[in-house]
Protein backbone atom coordinates (compact mmCIF):
# COMPACT_ATOMS: atom_id res chain seq x y z
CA UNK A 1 105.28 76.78 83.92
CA UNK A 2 108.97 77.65 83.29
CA UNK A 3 111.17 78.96 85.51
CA UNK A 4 114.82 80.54 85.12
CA UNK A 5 116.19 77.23 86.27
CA UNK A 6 114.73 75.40 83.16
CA UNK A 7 112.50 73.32 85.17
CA UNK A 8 108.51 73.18 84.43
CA UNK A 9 106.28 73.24 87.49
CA UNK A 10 102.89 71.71 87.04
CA UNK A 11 101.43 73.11 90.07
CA UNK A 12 101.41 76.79 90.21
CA UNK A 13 101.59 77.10 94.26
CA UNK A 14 104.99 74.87 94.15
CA UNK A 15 106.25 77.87 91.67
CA UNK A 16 105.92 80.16 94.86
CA UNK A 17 108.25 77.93 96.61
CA UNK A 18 111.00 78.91 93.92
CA UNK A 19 111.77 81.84 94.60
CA UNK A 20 114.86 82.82 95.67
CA UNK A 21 115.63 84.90 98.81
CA UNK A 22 111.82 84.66 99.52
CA UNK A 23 110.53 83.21 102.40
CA UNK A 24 107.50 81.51 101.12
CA UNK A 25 105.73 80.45 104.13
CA UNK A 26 105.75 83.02 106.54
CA UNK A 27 104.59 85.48 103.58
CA UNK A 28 102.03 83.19 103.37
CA UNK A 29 101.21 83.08 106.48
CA UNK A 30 101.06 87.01 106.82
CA UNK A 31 98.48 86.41 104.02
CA UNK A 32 96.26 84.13 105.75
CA UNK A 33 97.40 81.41 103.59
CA UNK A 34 95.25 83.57 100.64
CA UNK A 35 97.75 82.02 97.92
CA UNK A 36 95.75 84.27 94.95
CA UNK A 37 96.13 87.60 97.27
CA UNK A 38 99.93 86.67 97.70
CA UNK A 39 100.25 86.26 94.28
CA UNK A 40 98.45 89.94 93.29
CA UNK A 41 101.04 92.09 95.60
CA UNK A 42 103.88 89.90 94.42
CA UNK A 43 102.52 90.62 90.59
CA UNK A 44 102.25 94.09 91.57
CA UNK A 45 106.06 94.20 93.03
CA UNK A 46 106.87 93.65 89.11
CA UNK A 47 106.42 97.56 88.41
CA UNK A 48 106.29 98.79 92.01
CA UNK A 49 109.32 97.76 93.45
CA UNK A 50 111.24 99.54 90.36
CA UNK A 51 108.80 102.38 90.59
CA UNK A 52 109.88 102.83 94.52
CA UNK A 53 113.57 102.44 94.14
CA UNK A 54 112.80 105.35 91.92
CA UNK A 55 111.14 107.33 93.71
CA UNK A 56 114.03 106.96 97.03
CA UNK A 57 116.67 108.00 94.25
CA UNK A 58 114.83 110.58 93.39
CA UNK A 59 114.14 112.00 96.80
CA UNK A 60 118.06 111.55 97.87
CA UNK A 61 118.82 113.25 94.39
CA UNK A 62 116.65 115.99 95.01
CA UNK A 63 117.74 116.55 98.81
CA UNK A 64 114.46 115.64 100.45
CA UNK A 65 116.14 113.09 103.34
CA UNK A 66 113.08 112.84 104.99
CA UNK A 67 111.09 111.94 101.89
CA UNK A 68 114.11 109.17 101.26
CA UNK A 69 113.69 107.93 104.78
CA UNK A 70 109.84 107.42 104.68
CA UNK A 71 109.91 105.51 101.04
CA UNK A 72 112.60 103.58 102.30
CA UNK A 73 110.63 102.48 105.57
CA UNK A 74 107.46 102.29 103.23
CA UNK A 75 109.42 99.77 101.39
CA UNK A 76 111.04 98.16 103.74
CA UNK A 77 107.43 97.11 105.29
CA UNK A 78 106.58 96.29 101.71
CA UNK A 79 109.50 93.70 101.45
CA UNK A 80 109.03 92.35 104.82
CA UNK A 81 105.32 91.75 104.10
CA UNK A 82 106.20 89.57 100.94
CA UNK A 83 108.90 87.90 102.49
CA UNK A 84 111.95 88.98 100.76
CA UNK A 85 114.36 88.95 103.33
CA UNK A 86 117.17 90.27 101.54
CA UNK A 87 115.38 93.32 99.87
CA UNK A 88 113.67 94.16 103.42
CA UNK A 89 117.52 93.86 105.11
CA UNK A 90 118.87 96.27 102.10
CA UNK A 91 115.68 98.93 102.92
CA UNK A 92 116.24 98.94 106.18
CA UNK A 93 120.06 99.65 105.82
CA UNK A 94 119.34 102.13 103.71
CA UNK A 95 116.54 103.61 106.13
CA UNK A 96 119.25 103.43 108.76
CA UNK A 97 121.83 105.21 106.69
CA UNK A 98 119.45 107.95 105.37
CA UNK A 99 118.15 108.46 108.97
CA UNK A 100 121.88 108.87 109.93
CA UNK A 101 122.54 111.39 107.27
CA UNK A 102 125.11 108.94 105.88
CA UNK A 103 126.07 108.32 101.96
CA UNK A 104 123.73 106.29 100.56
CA UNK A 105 125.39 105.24 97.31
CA UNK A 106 126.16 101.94 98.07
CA UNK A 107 122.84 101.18 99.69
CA UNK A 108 120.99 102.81 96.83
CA UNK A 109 122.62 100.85 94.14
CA UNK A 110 122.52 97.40 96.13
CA UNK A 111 118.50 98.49 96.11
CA UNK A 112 118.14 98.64 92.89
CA UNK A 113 119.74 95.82 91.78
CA UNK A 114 117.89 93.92 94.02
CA UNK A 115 114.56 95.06 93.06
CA UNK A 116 115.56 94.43 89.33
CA UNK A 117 116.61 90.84 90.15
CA UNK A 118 113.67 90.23 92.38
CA UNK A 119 111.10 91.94 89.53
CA UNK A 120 112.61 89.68 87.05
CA UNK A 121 112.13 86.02 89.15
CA UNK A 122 109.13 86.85 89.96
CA UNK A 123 108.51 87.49 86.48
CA UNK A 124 109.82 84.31 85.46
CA UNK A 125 108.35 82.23 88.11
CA UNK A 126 104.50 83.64 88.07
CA UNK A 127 104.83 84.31 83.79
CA UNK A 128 104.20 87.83 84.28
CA UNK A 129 105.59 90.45 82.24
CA UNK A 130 107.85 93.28 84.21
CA UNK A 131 107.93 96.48 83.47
């Protein structure tokens, strides 16, 4: 399997173990050590995670704070759950800044980014196709 470093993995678990900004183990863990489960919600993540930065810009364009503030806690569970400390620490700013009625611009765009980055390794890594 290829991954964005150039480097082939023969064994597909060790490819989890790549991935940047995710911490592997304790995701794991949260999983019961069920590697193939793991690997479903992080496959799903591909087109979700864009899907729910979305849907938070959408909500913040459209006024609805409190909508904005529950996807962003949604998502930062989601993140947390999967082990991707820095897109859970990003959520939960922006949680904290919706919540405070605070601009969320910077937040927002950090989010998305992040998402996109994090869509695309895991793309890379698990040979899925993103969205």
């Amino acid at each position: 399997m290829d991954t964005s470093r150039g480097q082939t993995i023969a064994d597909p678990a060790a490819a989890l173990f790549t991935l940047r900004g995710v911490q592997t183990r304790g995701a794991l863990a949260r999983f019961a050590g069920d590697e193939e489960r793991y690997r479903h919600w992080l496959t799903e993540f591909i087109t979700q995670g864009p899907a729910a930065a979305r849907q938070i810009r959408e909500a913040i364009t459209n006024g609805s704070v409190e909508t904005a503030t529950l996807l962003a806690h949604a998502f930062k569970g989601r993140t947390g759950m999967l082990g991707m400390a820095e897109l859970h620490s990003i959520a939960q700013s922006l949680e904290m800044t919706l919540r405070n009625r605070e601009p969320t611009a910077l937040w927002l765009e950090e989010l998305e980014q992040t998402v996109a980055e994090m869509s695309q390794q895991i793309s890379d890594v698990l040979g899925e196709r993103s969205a």
